[in-house]
C-alpha atoms as a PDB file:
ATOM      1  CA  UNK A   1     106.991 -65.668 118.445  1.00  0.00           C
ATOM      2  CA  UNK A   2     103.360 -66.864 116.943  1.00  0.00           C
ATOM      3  CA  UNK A   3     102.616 -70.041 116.208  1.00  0.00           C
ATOM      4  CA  UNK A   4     100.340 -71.918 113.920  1.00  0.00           C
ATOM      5  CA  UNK A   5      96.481 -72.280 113.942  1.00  0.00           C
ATOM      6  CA  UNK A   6      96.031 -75.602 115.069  1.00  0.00           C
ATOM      7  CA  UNK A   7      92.775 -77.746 115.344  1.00  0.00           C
ATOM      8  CA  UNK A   8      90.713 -77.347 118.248  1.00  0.00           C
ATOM      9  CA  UNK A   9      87.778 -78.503 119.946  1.00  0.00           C
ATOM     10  CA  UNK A  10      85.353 -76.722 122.157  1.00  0.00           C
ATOM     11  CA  UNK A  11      83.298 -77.795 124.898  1.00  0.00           C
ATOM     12  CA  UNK A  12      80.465 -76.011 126.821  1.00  0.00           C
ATOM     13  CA  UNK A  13      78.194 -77.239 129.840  1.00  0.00           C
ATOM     14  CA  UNK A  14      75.794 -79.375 129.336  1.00  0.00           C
ATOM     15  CA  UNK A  15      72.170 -79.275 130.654  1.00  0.00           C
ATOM     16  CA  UNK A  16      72.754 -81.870 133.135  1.00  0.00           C
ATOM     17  CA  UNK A  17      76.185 -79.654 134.377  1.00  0.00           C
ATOM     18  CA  UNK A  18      73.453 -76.701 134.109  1.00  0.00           C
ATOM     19  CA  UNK A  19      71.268 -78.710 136.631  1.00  0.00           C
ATOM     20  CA  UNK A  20      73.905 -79.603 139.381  1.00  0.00           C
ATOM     21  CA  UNK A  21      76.132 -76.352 139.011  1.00  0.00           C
ATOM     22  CA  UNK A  22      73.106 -73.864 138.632  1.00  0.00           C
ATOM     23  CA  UNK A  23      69.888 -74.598 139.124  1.00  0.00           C
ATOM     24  CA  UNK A  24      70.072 -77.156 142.128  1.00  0.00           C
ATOM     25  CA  UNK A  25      71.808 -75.194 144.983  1.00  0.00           C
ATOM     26  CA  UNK A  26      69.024 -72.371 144.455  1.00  0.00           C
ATOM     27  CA  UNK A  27      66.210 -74.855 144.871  1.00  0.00           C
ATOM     28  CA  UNK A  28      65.010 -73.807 148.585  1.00  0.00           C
ATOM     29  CA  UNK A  29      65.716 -70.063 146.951  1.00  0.00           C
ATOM     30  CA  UNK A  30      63.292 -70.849 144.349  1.00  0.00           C
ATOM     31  CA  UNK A  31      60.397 -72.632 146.804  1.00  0.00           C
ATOM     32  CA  UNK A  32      60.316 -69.294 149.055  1.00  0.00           C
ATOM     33  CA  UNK A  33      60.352 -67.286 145.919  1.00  0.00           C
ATOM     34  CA  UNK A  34      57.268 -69.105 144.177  1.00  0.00           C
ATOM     35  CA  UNK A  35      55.325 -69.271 147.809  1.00  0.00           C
ATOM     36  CA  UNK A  36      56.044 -65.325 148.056  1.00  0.00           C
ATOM     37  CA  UNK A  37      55.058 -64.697 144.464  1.00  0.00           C
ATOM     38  CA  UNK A  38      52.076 -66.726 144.936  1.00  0.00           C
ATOM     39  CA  UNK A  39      50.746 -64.810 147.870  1.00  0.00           C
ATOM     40  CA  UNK A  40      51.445 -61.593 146.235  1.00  0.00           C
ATOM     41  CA  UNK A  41      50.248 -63.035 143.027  1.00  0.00           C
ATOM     42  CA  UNK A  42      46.891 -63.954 144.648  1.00  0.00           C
ATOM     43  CA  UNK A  43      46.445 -60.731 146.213  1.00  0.00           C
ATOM     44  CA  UNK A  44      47.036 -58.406 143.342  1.00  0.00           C
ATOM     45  CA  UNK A  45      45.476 -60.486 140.823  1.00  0.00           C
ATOM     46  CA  UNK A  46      43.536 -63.613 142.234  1.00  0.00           C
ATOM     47  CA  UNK A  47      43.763 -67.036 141.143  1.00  0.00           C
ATOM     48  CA  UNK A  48      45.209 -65.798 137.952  1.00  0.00           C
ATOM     49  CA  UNK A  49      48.023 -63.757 139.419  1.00  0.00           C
ATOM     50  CA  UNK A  50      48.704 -66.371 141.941  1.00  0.00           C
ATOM     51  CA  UNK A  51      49.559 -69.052 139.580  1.00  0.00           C
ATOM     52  CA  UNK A  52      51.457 -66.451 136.654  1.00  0.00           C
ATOM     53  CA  UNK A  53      53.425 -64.422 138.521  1.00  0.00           C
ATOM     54  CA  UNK A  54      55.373 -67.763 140.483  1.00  0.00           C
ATOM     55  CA  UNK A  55      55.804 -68.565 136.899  1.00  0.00           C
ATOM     56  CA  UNK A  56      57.091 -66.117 135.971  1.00  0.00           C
ATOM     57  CA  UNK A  57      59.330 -65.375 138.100  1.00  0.00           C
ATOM     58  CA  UNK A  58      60.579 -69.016 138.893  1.00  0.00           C
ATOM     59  CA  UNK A  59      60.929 -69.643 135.234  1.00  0.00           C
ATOM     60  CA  UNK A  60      62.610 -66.192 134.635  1.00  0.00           C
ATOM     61  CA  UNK A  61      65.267 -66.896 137.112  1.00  0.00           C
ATOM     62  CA  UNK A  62      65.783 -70.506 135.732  1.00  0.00           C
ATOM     63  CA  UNK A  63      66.401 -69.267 132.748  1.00  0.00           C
ATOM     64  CA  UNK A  64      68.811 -66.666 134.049  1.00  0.00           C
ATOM     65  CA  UNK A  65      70.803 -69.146 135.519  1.00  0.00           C
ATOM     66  CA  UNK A  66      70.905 -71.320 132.978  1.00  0.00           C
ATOM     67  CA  UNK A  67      72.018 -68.810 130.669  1.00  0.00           C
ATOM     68  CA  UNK A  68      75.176 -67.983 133.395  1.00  0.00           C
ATOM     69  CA  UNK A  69      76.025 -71.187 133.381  1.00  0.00           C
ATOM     70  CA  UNK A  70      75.975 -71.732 129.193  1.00  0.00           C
ATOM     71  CA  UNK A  71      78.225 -68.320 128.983  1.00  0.00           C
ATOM     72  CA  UNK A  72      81.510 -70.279 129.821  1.00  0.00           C
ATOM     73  CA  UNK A  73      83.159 -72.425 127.638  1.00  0.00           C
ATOM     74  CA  UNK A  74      86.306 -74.234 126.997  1.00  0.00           C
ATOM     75  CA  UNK A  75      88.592 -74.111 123.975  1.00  0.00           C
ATOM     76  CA  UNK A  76      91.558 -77.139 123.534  1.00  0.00           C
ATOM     77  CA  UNK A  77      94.079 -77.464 120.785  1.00  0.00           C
ATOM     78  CA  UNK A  78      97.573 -78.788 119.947  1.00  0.00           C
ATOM     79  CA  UNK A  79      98.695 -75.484 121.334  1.00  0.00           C
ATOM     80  CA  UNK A  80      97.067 -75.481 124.690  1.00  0.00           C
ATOM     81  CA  UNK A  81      93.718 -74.394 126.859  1.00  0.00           C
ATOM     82  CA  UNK A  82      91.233 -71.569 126.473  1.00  0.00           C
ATOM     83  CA  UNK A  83      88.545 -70.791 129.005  1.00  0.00           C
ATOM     84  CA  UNK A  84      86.305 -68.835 127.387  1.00  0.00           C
ATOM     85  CA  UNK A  85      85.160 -66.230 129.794  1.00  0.00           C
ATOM     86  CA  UNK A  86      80.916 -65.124 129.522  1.00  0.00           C
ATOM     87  CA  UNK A  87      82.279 -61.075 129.298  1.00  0.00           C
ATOM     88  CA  UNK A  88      84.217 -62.430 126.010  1.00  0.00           C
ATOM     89  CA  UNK A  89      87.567 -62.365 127.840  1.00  0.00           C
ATOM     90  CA  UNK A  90      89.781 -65.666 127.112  1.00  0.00           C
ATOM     91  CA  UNK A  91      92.483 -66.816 129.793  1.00  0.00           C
ATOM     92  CA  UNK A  92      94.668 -69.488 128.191  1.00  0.00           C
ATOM     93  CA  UNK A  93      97.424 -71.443 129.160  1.00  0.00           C
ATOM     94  CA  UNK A  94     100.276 -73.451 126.611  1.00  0.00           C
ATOM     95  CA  UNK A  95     100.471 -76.995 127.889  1.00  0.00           C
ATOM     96  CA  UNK A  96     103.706 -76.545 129.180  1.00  0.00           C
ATOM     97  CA  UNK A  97     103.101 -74.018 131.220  1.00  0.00           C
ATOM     98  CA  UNK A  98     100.582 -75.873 133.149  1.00  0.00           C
ATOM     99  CA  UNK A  99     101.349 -76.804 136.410  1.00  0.00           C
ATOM    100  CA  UNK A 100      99.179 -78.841 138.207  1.00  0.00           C
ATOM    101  CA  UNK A 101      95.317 -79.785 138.151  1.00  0.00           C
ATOM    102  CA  UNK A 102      93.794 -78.249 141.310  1.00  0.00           C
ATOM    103  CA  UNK A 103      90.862 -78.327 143.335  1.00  0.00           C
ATOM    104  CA  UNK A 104      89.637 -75.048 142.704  1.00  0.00           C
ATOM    105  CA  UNK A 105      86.710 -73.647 145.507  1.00  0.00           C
ATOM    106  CA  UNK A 106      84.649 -71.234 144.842  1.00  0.00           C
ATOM    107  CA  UNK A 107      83.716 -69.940 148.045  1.00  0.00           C
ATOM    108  CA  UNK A 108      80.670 -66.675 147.879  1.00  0.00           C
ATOM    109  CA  UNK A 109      81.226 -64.278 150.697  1.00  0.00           C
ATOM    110  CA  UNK A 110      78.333 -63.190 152.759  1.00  0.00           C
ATOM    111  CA  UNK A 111      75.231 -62.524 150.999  1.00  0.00           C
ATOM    112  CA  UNK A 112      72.881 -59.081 151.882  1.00  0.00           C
ATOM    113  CA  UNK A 113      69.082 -60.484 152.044  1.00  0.00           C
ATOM    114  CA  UNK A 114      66.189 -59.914 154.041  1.00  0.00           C
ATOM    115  CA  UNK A 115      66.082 -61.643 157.517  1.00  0.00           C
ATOM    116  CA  UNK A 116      64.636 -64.728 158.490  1.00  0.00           C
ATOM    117  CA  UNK A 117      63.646 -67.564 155.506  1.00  0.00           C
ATOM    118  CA  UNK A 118      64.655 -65.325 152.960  1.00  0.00           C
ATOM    119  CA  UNK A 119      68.181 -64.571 154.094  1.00  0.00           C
ATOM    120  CA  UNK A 120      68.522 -68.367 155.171  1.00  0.00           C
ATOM    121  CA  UNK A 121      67.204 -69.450 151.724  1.00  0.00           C
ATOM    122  CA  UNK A 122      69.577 -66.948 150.219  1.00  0.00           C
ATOM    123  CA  UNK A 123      72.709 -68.091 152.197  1.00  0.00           C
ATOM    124  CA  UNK A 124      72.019 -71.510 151.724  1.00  0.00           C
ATOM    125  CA  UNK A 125      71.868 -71.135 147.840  1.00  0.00           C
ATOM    126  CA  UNK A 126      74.701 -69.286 148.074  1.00  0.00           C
ATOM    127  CA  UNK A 127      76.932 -71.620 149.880  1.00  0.00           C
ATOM    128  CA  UNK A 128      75.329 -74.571 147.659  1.00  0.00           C
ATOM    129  CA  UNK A 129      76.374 -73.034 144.473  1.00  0.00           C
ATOM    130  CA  UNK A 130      80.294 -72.398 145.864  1.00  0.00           C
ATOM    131  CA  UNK A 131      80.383 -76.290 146.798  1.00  0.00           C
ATOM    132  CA  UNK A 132      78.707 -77.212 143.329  1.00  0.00           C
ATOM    133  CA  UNK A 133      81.071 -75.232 141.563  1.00  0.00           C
ATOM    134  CA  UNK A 134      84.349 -76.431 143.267  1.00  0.00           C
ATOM    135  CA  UNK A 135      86.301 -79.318 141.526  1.00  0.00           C
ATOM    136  CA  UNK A 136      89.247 -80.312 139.343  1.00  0.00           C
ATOM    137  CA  UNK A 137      90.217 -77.136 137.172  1.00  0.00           C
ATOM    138  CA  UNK A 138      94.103 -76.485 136.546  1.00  0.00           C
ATOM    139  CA  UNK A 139      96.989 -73.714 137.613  1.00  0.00           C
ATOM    140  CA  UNK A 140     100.048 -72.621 135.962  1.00  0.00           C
ATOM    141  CA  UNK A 141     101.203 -69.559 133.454  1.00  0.00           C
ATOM    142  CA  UNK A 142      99.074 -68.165 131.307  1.00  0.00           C
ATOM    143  CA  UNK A 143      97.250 -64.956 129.788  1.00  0.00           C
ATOM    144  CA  UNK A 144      93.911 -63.147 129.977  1.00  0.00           C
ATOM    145  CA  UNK A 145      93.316 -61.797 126.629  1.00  0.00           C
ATOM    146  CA  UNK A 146      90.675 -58.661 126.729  1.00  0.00           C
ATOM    147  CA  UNK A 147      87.638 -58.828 124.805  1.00  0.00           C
ATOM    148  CA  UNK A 148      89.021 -57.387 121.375  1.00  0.00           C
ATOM    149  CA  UNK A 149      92.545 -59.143 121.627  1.00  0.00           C
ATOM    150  CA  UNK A 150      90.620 -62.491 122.045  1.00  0.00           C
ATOM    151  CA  UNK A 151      88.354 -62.063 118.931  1.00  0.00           C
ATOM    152  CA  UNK A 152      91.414 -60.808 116.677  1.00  0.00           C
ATOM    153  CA  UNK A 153      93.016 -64.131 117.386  1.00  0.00           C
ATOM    154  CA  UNK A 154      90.324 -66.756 117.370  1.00  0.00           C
ATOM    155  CA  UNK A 155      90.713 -69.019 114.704  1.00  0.00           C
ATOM    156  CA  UNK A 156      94.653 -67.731 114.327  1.00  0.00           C
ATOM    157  CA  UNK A 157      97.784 -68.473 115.502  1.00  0.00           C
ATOM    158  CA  UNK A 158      98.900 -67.684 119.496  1.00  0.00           C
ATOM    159  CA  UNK A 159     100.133 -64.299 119.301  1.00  0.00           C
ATOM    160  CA  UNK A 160     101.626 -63.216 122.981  1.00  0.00           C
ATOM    161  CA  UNK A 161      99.253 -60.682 124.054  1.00  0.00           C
ATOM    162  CA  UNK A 162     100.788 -59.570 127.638  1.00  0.00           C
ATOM    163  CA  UNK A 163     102.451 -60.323 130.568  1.00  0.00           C
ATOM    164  CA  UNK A 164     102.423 -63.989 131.758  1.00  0.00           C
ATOM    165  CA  UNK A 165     100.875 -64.318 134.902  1.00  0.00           C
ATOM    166  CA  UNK A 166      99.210 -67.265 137.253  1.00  0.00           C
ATOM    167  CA  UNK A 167      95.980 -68.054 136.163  1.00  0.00           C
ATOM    168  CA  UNK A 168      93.426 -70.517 137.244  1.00  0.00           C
ATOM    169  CA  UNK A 169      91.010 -72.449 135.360  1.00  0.00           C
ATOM    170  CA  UNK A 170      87.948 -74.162 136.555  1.00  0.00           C
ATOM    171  CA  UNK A 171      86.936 -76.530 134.758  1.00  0.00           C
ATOM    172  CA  UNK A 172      84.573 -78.421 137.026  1.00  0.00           C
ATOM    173  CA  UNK A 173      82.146 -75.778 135.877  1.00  0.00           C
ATOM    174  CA  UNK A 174      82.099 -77.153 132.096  1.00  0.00           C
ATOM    175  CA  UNK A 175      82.327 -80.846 133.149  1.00  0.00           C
ATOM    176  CA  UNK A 176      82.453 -81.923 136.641  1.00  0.00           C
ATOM    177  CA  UNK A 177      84.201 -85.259 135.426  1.00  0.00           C
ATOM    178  CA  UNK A 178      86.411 -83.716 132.667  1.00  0.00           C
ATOM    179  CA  UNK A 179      88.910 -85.900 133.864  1.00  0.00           C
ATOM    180  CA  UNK A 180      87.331 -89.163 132.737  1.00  0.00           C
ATOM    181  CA  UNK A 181      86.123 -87.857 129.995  1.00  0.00           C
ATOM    182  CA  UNK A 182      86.525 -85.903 126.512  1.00  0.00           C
ATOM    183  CA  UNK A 183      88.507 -83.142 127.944  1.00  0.00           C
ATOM    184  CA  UNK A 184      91.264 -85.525 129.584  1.00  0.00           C
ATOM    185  CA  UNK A 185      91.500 -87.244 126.511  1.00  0.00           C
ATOM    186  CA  UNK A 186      93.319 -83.938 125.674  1.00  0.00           C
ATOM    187  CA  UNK A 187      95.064 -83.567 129.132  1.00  0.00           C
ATOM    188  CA  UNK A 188      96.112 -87.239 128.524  1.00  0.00           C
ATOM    189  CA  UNK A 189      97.341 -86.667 124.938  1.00  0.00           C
ATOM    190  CA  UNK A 190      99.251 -83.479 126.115  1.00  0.00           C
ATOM    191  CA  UNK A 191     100.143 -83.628 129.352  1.00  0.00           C
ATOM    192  CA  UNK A 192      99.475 -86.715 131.009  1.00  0.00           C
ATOM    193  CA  UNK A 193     101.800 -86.698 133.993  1.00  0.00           C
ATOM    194  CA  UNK A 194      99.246 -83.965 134.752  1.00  0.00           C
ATOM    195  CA  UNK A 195      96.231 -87.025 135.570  1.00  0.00           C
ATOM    196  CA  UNK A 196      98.574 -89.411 136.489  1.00  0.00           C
END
């Protein structure tokens, strides 16, 4: 049974989310990566090389990240929630079949990197990133719609698309305080024995 398009509102992280969620935990990752570059910089090209290539590279990873962490966003309407997925998938959940908000932990296994500062730089930004990325996000029933099923129904009415299955949503990485803010104005509207 569809339902009708209803209004919706969409949220995505902002650049101070981008800082704490992305950029800070691979700070120390960064620092050995610009003092390598520079060293190899300033042998292969001299003063010039070692001040463009840590550059470079420094800036070409920031920007990396920051594009990761701009991919996700968040979709709410009278109908429910819609974490939009960076590969264009969408997993959504009706507000009644949430079930609880969650803290959610994204925990990275072990990380392959060279040994000494490098692999302890590595780990560390690894294990950084996992904490910065854990918080409040929300479990229950839901769907993950596939790339194409997603775009024939944006804008449309809620069409079942599959199976229901448990899904979770974090959604500490579009707002680490989305429950004080904007996006529990919804969960408060909605379903507020959920913030109780």
């Amino acid at each position: 049974m569809s339902e009708p398009a209803a209004q919706a509102e969409e949220f995505r992280a902002t650049w101070s989310q981008t800082w704490h969620t992305h950029v800070k935990p691979f700070l120390v990752t960064n620092i050995v990566v610009a003092i390598l570059a520079f060293m190899i910089g300033y042998v292969a090209g001299g003063y010039a090389g070692a001040i463009l290539l840590p550059i470079v590279l420094v800036g070409g990873v920031t920007w990396l990240q920051r594009i990761a962490s701009r991919g996700h966003g968040l979709r709410l309407s009278s109908v429910g929630v819609e974490f939009l997925r960076r590969d264009g998938k969408v997993v959504r959940m009706r507000w009644a079949d949430i079930q609880g908000v969650v803290l959610i932990n994204r925990r990275a296994g072990t990380v392959i990197a060279p040994y000494g500062v490098g692999r302890a730089a590595a780990q560390a930004g690894v294990e950084m990133f996992a904490d910065a990325n854990s918080g409040p996000g929300i479990t229950g029933v839901g769907e993950i719609l596939d790339r194409g099923t997603a775009a024939a129904q944006r804008g449309g009415p809620w069409v079942p698309a599959g199976d229901p299955q448990t899904v979770n949503m974090s959604l500490a990485m579009i707002d680490r305080g989305w429950p004080r803010g904007r996006i529990g104005e919804w969960f408060r509207r909605y379903r507020p024995d959920l913030l109780g």
